[in-house]
Structures are given as C-alpha cells and as structure tokens.
Protein backbone atom coordinates (compact mmCIF):
# COMPACT_ATOMS: atom_id res chain seq x y z
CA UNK A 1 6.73 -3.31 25.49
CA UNK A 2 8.41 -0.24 23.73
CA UNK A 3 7.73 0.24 20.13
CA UNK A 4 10.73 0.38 18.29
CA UNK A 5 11.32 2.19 14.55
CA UNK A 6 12.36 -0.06 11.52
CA UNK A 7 15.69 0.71 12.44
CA UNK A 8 15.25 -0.21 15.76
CA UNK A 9 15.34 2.96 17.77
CA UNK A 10 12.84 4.74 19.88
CA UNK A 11 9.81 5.40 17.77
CA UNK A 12 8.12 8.85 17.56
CA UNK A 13 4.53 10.26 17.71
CA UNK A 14 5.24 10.89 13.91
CA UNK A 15 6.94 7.70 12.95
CA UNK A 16 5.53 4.72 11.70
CA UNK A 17 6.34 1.53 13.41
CA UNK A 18 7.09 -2.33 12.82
CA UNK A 19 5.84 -4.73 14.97
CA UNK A 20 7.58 -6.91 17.18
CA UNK A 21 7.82 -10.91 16.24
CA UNK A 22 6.09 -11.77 19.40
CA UNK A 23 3.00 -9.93 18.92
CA UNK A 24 -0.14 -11.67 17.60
CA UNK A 25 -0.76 -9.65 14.71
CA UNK A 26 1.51 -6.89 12.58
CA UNK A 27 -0.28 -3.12 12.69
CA UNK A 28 -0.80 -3.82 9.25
CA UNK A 29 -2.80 -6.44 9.54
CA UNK A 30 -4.53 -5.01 12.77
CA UNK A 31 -5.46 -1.70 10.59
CA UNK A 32 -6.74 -4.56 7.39
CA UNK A 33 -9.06 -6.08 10.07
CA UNK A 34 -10.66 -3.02 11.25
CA UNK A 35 -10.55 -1.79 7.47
CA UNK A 36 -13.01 -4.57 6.79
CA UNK A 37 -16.03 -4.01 9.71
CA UNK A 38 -18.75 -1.93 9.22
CA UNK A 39 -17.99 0.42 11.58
CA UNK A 40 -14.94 1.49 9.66
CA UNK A 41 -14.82 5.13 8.22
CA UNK A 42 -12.28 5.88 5.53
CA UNK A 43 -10.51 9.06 5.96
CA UNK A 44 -11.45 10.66 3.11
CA UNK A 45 -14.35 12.58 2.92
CA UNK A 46 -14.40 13.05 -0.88
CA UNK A 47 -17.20 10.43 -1.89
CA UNK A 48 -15.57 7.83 -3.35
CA UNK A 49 -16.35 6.74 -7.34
CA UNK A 50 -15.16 3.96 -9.31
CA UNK A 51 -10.90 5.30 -9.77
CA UNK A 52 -8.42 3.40 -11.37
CA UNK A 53 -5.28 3.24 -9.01
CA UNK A 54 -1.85 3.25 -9.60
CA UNK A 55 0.01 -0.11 -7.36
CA UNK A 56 4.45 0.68 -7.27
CA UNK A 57 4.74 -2.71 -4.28
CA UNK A 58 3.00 -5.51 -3.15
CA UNK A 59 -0.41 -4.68 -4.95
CA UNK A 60 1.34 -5.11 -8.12
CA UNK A 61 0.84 -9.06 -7.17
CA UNK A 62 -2.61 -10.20 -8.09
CA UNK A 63 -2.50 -12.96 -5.77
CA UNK A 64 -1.90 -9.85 -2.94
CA UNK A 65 -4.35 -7.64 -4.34
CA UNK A 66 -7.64 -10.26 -4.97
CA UNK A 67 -6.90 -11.19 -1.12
CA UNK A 68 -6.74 -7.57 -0.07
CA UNK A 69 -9.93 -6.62 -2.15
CA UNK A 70 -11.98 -10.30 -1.50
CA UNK A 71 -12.04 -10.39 -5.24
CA UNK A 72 -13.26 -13.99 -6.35
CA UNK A 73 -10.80 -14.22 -9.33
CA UNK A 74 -7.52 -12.84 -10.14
CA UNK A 75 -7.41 -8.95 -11.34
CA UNK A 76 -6.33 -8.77 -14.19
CA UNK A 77 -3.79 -5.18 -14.05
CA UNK A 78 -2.13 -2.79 -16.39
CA UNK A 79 0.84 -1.77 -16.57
CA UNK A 80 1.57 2.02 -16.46
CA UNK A 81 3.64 5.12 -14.81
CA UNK A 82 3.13 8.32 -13.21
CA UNK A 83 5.74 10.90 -12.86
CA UNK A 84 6.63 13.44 -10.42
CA UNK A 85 7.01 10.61 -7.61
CA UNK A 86 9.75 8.30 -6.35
CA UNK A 87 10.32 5.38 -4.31
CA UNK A 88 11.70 5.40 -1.24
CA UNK A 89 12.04 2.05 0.90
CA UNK A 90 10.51 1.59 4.49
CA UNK A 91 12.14 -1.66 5.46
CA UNK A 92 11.00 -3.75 2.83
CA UNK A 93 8.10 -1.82 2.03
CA UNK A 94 8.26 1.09 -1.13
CA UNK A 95 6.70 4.11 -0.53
CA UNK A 96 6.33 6.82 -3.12
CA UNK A 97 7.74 10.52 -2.08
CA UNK A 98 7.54 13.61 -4.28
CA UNK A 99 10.46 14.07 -7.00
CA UNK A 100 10.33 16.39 -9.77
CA UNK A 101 11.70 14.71 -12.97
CA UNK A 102 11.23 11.22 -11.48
CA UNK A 103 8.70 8.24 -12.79
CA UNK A 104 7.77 5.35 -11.06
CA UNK A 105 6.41 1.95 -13.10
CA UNK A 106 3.98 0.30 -11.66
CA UNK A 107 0.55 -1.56 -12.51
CA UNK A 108 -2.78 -0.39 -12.62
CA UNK A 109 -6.39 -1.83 -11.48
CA UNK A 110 -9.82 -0.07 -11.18
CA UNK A 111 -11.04 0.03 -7.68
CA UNK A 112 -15.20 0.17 -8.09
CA UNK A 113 -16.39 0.40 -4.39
CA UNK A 114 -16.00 2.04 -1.16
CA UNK A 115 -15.53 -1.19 0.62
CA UNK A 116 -12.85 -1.86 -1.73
CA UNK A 117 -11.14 1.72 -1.27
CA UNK A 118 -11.48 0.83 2.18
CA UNK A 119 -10.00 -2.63 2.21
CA UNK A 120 -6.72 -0.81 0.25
CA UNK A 121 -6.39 1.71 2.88
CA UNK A 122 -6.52 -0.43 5.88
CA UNK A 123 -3.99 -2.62 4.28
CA UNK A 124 -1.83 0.15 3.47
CA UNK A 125 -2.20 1.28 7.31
CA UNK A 126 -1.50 4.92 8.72
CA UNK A 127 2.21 4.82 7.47
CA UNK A 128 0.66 5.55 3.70
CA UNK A 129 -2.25 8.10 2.77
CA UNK A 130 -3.79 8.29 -0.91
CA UNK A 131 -3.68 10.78 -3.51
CA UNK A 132 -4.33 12.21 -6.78
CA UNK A 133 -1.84 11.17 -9.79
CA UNK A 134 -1.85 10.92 -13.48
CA UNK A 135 -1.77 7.91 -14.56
CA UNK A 136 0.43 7.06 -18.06
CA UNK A 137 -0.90 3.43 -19.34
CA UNK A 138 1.29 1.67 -21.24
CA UNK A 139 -0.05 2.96 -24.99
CA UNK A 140 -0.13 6.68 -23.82
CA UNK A 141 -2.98 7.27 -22.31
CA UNK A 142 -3.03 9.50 -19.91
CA UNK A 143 -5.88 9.17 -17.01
CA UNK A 144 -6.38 12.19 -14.90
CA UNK A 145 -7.23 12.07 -11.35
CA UNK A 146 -5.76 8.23 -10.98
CA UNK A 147 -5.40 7.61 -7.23
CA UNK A 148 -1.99 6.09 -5.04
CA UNK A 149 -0.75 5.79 -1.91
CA UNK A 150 2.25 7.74 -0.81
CA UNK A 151 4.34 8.47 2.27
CA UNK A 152 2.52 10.14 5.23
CA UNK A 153 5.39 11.17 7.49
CA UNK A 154 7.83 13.10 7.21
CA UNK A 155 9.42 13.07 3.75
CA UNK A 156 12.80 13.41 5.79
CA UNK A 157 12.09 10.40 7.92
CA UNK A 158 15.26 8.41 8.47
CA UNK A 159 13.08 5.38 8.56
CA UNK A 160 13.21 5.86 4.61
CA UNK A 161 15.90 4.62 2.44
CA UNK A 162 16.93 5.25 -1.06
CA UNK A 163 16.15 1.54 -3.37
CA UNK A 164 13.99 0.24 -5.64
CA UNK A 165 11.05 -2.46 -4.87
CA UNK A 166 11.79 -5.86 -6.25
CA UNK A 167 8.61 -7.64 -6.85
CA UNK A 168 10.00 -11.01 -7.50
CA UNK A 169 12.25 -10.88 -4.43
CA UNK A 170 9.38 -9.85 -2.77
CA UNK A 171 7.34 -13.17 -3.86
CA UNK A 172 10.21 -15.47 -2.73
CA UNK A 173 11.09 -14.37 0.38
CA UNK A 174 8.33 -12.33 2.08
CA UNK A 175 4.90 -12.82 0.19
CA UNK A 176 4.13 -16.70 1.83
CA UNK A 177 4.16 -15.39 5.06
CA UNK A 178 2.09 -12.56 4.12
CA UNK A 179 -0.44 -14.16 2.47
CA UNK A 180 -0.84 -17.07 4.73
CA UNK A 181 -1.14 -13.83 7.88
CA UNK A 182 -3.76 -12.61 5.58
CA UNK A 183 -5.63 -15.47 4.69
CA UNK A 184 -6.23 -16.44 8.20
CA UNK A 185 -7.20 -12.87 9.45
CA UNK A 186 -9.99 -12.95 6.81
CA UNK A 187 -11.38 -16.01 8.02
CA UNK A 188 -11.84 -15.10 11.32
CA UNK A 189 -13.57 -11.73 10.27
C-alpha cells in the first residue's frame, strides 16, 4: 500500500504521514505502544528530571493526558503561554513552529518520570520532537527551561496549514474515537 501525505499525495522520506482507514492501528498509536515497553529508548540523551511541560492540543484535555501518562486520577493543569512559537495545523493536529513576536496559550502539567517523558513522546510520534521553552503561568511567573513539542520537518512543509487548535471541537468530533483507540491499545500492552 503507498503511504500517502495528509493531503493525499505521495509522501516523502521527510514527511510525516497519516494512516490509512484500513490499517489496524494509526502510526501514532503504533509509536504510543512501543513508547510504553521496556525496550523503548527516548531520543534524548539529556537525563531526564522532573520538567513542567507546556500542552498547545490534545494534551490540554485531562481525560487525553491521564490516558497518555497511566495517571490514576485526572491532572490537574495550568494554564500558561510561551512566546516566540506559533501554531501551525497538520490535519487536525497543531504543531508549534518558530515565530518571533508570536505566543501560543496553552496549559501546563509537571511531567516527574522518564516513563512518563516517554509515554508523551511516543504519543506525539516522529512528526513532533521536544524542546526547551519558557514557560509564562498565568500570574507571571516565568519558568525557565519548560519543555514542548514542536514541528520536526520541515518548517516549509506543505503538509502544514495556517489555523488555530480548537479544543472543544476537538472533544466533539475527534476525541471518542481517540480515546476509545487508546484505551484498548493499553489493555493489550
């Protein structure tokens, strides 16, 4: 079967890539299974300490992010900004690209393991790769060295489009689907 863009041409070496309806599993949810065996190296090699992160997409939904992290209870997030980053759209996915001037609201949560940085990343899949940021909470604080996940192609990709994320459309049309993907996947790990 040939892998097709989001926009449904050829895809690259370079590109990311959607998955087809008929497969079994999305590549995100491929990458989120590997993400969780023991085998699984994350591709940093910075040890990783306790960071908080900043979330722009789906991880702003608590339901999204306690299944992604195996948290037993809700996480309870901040909300917050960082600047010098905007978002660009992969299909219905945000992505955050470099823009001086720009700010991007989002929420924040502490991540306090590896196997929880690890958990993000393979749910974020190759199409993303983290970095540093400053985070701006809400009252002013400013947190140095915050961590997020931007674009890892090109920043030119014509995979990306110019919009905003809309959590709550998000929750009504795409998230049940998601979560119910998810949810299964776990269980068989």
């Amino acid at each position: 079967m040939e892998v097709t863009s989001v926009h449904g041409g050829p895809k690259t070496d370079s590109s990311p890539s959607i998955y087809h309806p008929s497969e079994r599993t999305s590549p995100m949810q491929q990458k989120f299974e590997a993400a969780t065996k023991a085998n699984y190296k994350p591709s940093t090699k910075i040890p990783y300490k306790p960071s908080l992160w900043f979330f722009y997409g789906t991880l702003m939904d608590p339901e999204i992010l306690q299944s992604v992290l195996g948290l037993p209870e809700l996480p309870v997030l901040q909300k917050g900004r960082i600047h010098g980053f905007k978002i660009r759209m992969w299909g219905v996915y945000p992505t955050l690209v470099p823009c001086d001037g720009c700010e991007v609201e989002g929420m924040i949560y502490k991540i306090e393991s590896v196997l929880q940085f690890v958990r993000l990343e393979g749910y974020e899949t190759s199409a993303y790769r983290w970095c540093f940021c400053t985070i701006e909470m809400d009252d002013g604080t400013r947190v140095e060295y915050g961590r997020t996940f931007r674009w890892a192609g090109d920043l030119d990709s014509k995979e990306l489009e110019d919009g905003e994320f809309d959590l709550s459309r998000y929750q009504k049309f795409f998230k049940p689907s998601m979560v119910k993907e998810m949810m299964e996947r776990i269980k068989e790990l």
